[in-house]
Protein backbone atom coordinates (compact mmCIF):
# COMPACT_ATOMS: atom_id res chain seq x y z
CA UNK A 1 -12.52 72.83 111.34
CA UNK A 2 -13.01 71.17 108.27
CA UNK A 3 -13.01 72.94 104.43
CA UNK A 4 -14.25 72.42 101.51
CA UNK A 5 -14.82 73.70 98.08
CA UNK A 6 -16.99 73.63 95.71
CA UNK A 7 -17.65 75.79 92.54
CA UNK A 8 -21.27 76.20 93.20
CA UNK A 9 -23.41 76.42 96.37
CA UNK A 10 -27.00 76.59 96.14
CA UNK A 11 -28.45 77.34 99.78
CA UNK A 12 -31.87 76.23 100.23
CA UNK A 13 -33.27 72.90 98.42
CA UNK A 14 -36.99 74.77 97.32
CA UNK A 15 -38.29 75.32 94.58
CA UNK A 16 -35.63 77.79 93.34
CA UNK A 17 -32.49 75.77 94.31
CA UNK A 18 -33.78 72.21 93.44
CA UNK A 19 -34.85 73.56 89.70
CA UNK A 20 -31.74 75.49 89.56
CA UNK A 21 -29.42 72.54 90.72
CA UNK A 22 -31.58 70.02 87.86
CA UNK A 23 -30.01 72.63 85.51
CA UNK A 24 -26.62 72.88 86.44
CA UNK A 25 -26.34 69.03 86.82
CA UNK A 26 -28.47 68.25 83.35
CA UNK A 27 -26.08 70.36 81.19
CA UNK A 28 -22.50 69.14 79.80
CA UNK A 29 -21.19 72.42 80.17
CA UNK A 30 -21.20 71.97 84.19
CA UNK A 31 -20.45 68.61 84.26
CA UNK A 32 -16.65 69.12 86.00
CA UNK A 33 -18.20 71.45 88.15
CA UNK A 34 -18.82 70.54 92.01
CA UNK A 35 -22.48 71.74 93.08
CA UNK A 36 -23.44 71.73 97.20
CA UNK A 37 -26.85 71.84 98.07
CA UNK A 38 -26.77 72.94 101.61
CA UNK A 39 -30.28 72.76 103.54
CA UNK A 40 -31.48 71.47 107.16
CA UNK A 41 -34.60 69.67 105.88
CA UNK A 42 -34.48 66.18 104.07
CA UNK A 43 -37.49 67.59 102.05
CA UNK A 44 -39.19 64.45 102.65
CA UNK A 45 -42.96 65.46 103.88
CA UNK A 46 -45.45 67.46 101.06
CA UNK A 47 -45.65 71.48 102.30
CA UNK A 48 -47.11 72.60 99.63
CA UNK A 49 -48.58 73.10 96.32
CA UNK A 50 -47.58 74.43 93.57
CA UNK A 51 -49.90 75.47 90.23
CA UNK A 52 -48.98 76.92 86.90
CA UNK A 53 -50.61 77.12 83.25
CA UNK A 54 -48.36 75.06 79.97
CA UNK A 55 -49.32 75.28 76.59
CA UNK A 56 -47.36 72.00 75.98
CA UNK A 57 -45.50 69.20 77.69
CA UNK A 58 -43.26 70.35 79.81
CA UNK A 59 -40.23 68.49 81.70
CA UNK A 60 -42.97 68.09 84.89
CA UNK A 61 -45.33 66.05 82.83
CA UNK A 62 -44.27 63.09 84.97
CA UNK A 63 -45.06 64.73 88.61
CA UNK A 64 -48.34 67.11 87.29
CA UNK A 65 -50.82 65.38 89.95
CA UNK A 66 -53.57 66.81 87.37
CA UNK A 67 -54.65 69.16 84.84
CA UNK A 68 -57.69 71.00 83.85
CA UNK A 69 -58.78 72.66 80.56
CA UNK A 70 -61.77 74.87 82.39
CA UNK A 71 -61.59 77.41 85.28
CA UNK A 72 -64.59 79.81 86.99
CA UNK A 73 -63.97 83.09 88.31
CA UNK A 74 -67.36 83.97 90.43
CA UNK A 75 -67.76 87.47 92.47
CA UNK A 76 -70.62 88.41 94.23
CA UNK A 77 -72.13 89.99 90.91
CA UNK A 78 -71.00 87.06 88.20
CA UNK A 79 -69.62 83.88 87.39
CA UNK A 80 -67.37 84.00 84.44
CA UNK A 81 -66.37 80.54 83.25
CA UNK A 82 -62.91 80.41 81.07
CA UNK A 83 -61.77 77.62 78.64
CA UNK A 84 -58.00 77.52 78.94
CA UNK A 85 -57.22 75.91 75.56
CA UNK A 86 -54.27 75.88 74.67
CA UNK A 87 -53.35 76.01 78.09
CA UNK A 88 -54.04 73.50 80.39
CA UNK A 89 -53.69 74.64 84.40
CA UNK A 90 -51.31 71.93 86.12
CA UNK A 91 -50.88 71.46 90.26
CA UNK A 92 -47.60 69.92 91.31
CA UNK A 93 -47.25 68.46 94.98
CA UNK A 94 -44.02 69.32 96.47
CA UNK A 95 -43.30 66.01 97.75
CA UNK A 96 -43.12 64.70 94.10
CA UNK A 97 -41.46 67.80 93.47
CA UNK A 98 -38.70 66.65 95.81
CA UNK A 99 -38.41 63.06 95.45
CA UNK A 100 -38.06 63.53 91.37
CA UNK A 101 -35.46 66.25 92.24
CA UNK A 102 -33.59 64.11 94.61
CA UNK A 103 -33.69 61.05 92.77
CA UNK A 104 -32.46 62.94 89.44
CA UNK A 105 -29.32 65.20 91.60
CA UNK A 106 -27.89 61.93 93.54
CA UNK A 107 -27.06 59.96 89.91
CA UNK A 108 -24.55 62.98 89.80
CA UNK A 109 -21.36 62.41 91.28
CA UNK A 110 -20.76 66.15 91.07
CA UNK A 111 -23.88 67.32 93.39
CA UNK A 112 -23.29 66.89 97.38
CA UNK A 113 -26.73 67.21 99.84
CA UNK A 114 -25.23 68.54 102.86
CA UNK A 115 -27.68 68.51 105.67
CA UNK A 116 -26.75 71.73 107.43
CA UNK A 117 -28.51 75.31 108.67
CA UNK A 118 -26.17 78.35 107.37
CA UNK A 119 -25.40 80.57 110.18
CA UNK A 120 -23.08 83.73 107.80
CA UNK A 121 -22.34 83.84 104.05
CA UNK A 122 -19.13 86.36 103.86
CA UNK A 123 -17.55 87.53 100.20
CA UNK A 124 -14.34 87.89 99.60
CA UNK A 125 -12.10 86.48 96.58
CA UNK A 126 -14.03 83.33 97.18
CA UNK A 127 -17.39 83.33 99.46
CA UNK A 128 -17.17 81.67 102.65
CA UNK A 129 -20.15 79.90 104.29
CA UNK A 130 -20.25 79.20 108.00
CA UNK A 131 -22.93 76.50 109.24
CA UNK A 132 -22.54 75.06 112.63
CA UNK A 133 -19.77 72.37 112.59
CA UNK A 134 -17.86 73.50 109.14
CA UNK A 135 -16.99 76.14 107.04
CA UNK A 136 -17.42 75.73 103.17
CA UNK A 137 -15.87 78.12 99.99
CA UNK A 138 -17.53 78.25 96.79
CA UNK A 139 -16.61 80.65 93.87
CA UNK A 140 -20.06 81.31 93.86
CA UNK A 141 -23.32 81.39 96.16
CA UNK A 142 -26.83 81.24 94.82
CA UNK A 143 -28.84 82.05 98.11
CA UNK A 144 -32.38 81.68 98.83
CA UNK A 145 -32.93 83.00 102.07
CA UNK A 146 -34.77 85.96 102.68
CA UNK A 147 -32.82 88.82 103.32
CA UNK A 148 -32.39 90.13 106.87
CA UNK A 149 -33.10 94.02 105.38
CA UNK A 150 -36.80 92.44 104.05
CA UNK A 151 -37.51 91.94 107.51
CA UNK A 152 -36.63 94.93 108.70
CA UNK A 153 -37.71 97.46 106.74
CA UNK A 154 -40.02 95.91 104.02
CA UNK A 155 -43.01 98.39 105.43
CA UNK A 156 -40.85 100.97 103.49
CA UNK A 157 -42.08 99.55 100.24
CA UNK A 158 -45.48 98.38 98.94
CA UNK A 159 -45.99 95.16 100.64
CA UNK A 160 -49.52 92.75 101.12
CA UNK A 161 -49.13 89.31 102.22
CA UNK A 162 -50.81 86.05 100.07
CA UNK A 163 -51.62 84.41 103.12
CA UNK A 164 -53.50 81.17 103.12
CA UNK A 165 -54.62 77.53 104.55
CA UNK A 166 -55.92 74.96 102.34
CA UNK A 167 -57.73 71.43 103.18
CA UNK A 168 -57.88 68.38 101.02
CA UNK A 169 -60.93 66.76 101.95
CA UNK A 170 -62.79 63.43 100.52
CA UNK A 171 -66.57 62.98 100.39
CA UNK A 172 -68.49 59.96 100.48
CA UNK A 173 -70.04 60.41 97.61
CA UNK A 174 -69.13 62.44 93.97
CA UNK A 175 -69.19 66.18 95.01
CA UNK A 176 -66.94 67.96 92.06
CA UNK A 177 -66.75 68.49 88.22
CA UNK A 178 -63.15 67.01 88.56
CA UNK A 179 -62.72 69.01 84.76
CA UNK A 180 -63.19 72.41 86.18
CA UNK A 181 -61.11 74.51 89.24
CA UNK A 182 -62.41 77.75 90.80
CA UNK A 183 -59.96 79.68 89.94
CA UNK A 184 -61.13 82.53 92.54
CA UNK A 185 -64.62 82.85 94.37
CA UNK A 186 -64.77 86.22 96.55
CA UNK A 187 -68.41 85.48 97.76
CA UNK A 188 -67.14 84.49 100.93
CA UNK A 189 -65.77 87.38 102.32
CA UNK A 190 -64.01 88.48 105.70
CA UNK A 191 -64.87 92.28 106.09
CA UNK A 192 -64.11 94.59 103.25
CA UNK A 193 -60.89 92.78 102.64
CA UNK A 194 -59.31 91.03 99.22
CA UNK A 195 -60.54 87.41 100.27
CA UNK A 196 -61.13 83.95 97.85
CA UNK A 197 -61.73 80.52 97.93
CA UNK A 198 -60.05 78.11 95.89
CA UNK A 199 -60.86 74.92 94.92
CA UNK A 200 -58.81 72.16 93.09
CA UNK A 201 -60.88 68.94 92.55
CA UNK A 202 -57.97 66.15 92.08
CA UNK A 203 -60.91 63.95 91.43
CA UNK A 204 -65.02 63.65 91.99
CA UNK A 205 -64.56 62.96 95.61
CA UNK A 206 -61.32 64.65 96.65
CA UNK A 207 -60.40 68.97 96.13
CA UNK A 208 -58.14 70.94 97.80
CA UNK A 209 -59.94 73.89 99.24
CA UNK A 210 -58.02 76.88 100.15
CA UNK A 211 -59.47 80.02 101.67
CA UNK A 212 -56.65 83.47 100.51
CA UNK A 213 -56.09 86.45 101.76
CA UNK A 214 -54.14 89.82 99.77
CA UNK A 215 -53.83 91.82 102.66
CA UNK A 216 -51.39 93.59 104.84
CA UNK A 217 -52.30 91.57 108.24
CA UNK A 218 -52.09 87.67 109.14
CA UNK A 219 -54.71 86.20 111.07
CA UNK A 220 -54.93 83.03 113.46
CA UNK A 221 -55.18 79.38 111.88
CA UNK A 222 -58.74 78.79 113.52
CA UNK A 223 -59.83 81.94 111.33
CA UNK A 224 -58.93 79.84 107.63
CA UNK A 225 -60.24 77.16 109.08
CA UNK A 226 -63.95 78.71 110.29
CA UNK A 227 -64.36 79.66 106.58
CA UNK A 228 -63.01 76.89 105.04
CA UNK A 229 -65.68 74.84 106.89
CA UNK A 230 -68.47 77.55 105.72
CA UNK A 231 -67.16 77.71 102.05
CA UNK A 232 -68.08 74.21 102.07
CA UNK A 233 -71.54 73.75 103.77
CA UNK A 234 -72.90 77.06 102.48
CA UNK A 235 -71.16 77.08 98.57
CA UNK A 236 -70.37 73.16 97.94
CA UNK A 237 -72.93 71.97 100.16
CA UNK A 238 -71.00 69.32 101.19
CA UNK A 239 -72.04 67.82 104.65
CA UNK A 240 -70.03 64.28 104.81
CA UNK A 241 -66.46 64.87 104.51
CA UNK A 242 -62.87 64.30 105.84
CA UNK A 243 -60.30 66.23 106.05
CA UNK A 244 -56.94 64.08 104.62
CA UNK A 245 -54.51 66.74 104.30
CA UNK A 246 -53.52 70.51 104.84
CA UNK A 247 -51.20 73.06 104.21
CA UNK A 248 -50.57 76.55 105.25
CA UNK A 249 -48.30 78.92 104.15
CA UNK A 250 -47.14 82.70 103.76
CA UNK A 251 -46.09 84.38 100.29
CA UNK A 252 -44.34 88.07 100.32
CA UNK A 253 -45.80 90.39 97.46
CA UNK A 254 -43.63 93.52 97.71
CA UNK A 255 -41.69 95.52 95.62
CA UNK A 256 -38.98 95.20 97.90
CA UNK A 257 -35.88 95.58 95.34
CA UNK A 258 -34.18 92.13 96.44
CA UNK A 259 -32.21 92.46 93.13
CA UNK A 260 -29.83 95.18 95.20
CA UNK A 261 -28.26 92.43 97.07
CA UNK A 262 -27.15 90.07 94.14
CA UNK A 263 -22.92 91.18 94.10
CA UNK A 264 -20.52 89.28 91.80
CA UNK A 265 -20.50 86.22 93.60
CA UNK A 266 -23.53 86.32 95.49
CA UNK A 267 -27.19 86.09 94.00
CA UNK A 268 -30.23 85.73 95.27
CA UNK A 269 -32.58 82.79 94.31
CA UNK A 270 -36.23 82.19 94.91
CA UNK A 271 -38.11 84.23 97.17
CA UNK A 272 -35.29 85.78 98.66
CA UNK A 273 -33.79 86.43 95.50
CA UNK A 274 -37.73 88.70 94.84
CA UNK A 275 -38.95 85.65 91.77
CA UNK A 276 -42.15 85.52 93.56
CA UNK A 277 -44.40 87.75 91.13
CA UNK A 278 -45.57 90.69 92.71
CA UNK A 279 -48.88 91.49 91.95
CA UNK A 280 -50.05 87.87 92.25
CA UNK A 281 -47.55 85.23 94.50
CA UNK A 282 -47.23 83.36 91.33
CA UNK A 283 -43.26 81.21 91.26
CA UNK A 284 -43.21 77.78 89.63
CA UNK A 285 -43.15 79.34 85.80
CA UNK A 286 -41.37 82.96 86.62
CA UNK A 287 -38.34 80.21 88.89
CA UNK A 288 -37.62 78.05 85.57
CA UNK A 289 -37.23 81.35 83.28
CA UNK A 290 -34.87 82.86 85.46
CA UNK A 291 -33.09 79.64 86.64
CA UNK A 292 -32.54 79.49 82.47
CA UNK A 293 -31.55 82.79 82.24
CA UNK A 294 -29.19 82.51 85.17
CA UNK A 295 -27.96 79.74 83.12
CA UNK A 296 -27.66 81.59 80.12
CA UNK A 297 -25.72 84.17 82.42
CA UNK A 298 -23.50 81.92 83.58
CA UNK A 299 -22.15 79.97 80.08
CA UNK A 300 -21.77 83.82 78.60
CA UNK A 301 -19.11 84.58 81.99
CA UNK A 302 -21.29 87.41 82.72
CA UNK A 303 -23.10 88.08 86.19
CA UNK A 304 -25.39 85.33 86.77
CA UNK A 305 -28.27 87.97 87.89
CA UNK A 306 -27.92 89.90 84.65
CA UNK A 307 -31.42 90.44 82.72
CA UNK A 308 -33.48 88.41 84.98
CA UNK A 309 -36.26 91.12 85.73
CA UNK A 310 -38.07 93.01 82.86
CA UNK A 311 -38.68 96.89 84.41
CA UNK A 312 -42.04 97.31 82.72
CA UNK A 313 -43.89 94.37 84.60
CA UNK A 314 -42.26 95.44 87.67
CA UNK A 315 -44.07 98.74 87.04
CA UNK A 316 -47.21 97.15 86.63
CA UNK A 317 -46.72 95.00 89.55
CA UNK A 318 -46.30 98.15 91.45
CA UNK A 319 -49.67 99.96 90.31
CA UNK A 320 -51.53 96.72 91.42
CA UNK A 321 -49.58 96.34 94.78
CA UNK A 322 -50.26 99.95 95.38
CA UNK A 323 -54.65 99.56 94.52
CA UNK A 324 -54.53 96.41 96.91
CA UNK A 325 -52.66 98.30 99.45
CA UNK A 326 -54.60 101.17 99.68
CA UNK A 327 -57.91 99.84 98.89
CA UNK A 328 -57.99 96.41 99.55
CA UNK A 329 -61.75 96.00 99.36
CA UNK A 330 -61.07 96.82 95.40
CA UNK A 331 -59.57 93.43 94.78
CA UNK A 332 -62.74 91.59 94.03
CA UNK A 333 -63.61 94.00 91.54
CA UNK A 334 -59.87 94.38 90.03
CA UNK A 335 -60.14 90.40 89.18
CA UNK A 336 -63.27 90.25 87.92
CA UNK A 337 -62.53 93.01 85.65
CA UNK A 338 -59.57 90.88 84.50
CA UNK A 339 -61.19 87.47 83.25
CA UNK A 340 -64.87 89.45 82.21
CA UNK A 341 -63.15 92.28 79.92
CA UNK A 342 -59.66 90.14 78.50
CA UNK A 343 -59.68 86.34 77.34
CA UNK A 344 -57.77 84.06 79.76
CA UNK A 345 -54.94 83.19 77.20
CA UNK A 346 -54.17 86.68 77.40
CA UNK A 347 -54.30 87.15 81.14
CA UNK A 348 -51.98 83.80 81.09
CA UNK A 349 -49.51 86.03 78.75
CA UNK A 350 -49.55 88.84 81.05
CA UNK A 351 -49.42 86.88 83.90
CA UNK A 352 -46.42 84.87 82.57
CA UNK A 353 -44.63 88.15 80.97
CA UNK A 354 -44.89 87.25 77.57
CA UNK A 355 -47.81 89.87 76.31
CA UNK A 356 -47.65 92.37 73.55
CA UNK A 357 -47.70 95.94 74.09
CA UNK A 358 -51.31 96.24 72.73
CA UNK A 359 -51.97 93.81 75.12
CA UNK A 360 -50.94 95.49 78.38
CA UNK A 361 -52.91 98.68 77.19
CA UNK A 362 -56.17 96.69 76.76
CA UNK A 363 -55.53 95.28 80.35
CA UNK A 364 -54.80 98.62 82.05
CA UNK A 365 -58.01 100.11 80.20
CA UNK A 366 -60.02 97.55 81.60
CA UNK A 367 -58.76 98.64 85.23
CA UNK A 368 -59.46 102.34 84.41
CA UNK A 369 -60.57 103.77 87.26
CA UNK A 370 -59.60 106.38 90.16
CA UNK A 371 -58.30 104.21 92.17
CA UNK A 372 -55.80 102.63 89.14
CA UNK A 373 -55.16 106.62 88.08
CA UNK A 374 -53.95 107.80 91.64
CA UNK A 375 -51.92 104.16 91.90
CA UNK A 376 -50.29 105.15 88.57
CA UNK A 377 -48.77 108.38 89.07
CA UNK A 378 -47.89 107.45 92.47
CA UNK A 379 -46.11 104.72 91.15
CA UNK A 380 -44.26 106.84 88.15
């Protein structure tokens, strides 16, 4: 059986391990170091989509498929429109995502794609990684899957699911403000359940409409789809349309402490490694801060995991998680309290974890109410 070594192995070529390896390989200070990225998938089709909020360039300038400087958030009482400035709200598609990734790694001669599944990662004075027909060593593992103790006991803990399916349609004729998204429109509702559309218009003829769920229980794909198809007759009033693209996908929000099974050569990445925001599913922004930190970590010799959560948003993650768990019909009214009682820039600062103490107590005072009390002393 053949075995080799590298110093790094990133397992998993997402989001986490692709931005993580674009580190490693872009700085001088890693440059005799052998990287593996070890993944079954060629990455080569577009799964997703993936949106964030800059208040200046940024290195994914070149892939943003488009910006906007204006959002809505409607509810079945209002319809609160937000200028972003000096934000703009970016989308990314993951297949440029991936081919800017890929194209950047393999003018490395120090980063190896190895098109394997991992079956066992075991630790010992190096870590040993098993796939199917070899065995690699690294002297350390950054691991994105999802650990097996998630799955099996993750009802222990506050847990919802972000569950979704999203159409990109074209019209015939011009059919969107292609300045504006809807950031969130809970009008269209199934039961007394935290549901919203959301709609990205890439241009006047052509949006990606996604219909979310924050909820506890997964439903069948011909469920998105049935109001999908009614967002858009009864709320765009579109009746000529078709459908180009779609995606689907699943996003844990838990406070499931994945941080307990980083060791000293083993840490978890991505959404395995808990980077997926709580209280929201949000990952492209809160993945480059900690693949920079991790970075940080790793030039200083200390853990690589060290200092990558900050305990007070986790906290506040929790209270939220805990409302939308055990009233989920109170998330139309949580959000809309939100973007009608604090500006966006400082939602975006909150959101982000980059807000000011006086700035977290005018957010939580706009929540005040029984449900938010009872979720907060649970929670301490």
């Amino acid at each position: 059986m053949e075995i080799s070594h590298f110093d790094y192995i990133i397992i998993g070529n997402g989001l986490a391990g692709l931005q993580l390896a674009l580190k490693l390989s872009s700085d001088s200070y890693f440059n005799n170091e052998q990287i593996a990225l070890i993944d079954p998938s060629t990455k080569s089709i577009n799964d997703k989509t993936w949106s964030c909020w800059e208040t200046t360039n940024s290195q994914w300038d070149k892939i943003t498929h488009k910006s906007w400087s204006e959002a809505s958030v409607i509810t079945s009482k209002k319809k609160i429109d937000l200028k972003l400035e000096p934000y703009s709200y970016k989308t990314i598609r993951s297949i440029d995502f991936y081919n800017e990734a890929k194209t950047k790694l393999k003018q490395h001669n120090n980063v190896h794609f190895i098109l394997e599944s991992v079956i066992s990662v075991n630790e010992d004075e190096s870590v040993n990684i098993e796939t199917k027909n070899h065995t690699y060593t690294a002297t350390h593992v950054f691991d994105s899957r999802v650990p097996e103790a998630f799955i099996n006991s993750y009802k222990n803990y506050i847990t919802i699911t972000q569950h979704f399916k999203g159409w990109i349609i074209k019209t015939q004729t011009d059919a969107f403000d292609e300045n504006k998204i809807i950031m969130m429109d809970y009008r269209l509702k199934d039961g007394e359940q935290t549901t919203f559309t959301y709609v990205l218009p890439f241009s006047k003829n052509e949006a990606l409409v996604e219909f979310t769920y924050f909820n506890e229980h997964l439903v069948e794909e011909n469920v998105y789809d049935d109001f999908i198809e009614k967002y858009i007759d009864k709320y765009l009033k579109i009746d000529n349309y078709k459908i180009i693209e779609t995606e689907i996908g699943q996003i844990p929000m838990t406070n499931f402490p994945f941080e307990k099974f980083n060791t000293k050569r083993v840490t978890k990445i991505g959404t395995g490694g808990g980077w997926v925001k709580g209280s929201t599913g949000y990952s492209f922004k809160h993945t480059e801060k900690k693949v920079a930190q991790l970075i940080t970590n790793l030039k200083a010799n200390k853990t690589p995991s060290s200092n990558l959560f900050k305990r007070k948003y986790k906290f506040y993650d929790k209270v939220f998680l805990k409302v939308l768990k055990d009233d989920n019909h109170k998330g139309e009214w949580i959000f809309q309290q939100f973007y009608n009682k604090n500006s966006i820039q400082t939602m975006f600062r909150f959101l982000d974890e980059e807000s000011s103490f006086f700035e977290e107590v005018k957010i939580m005072w706009s929540l005040f109410s029984w449900s938010f009390i009872k979720a907060f002393f649970k929670t301490l």
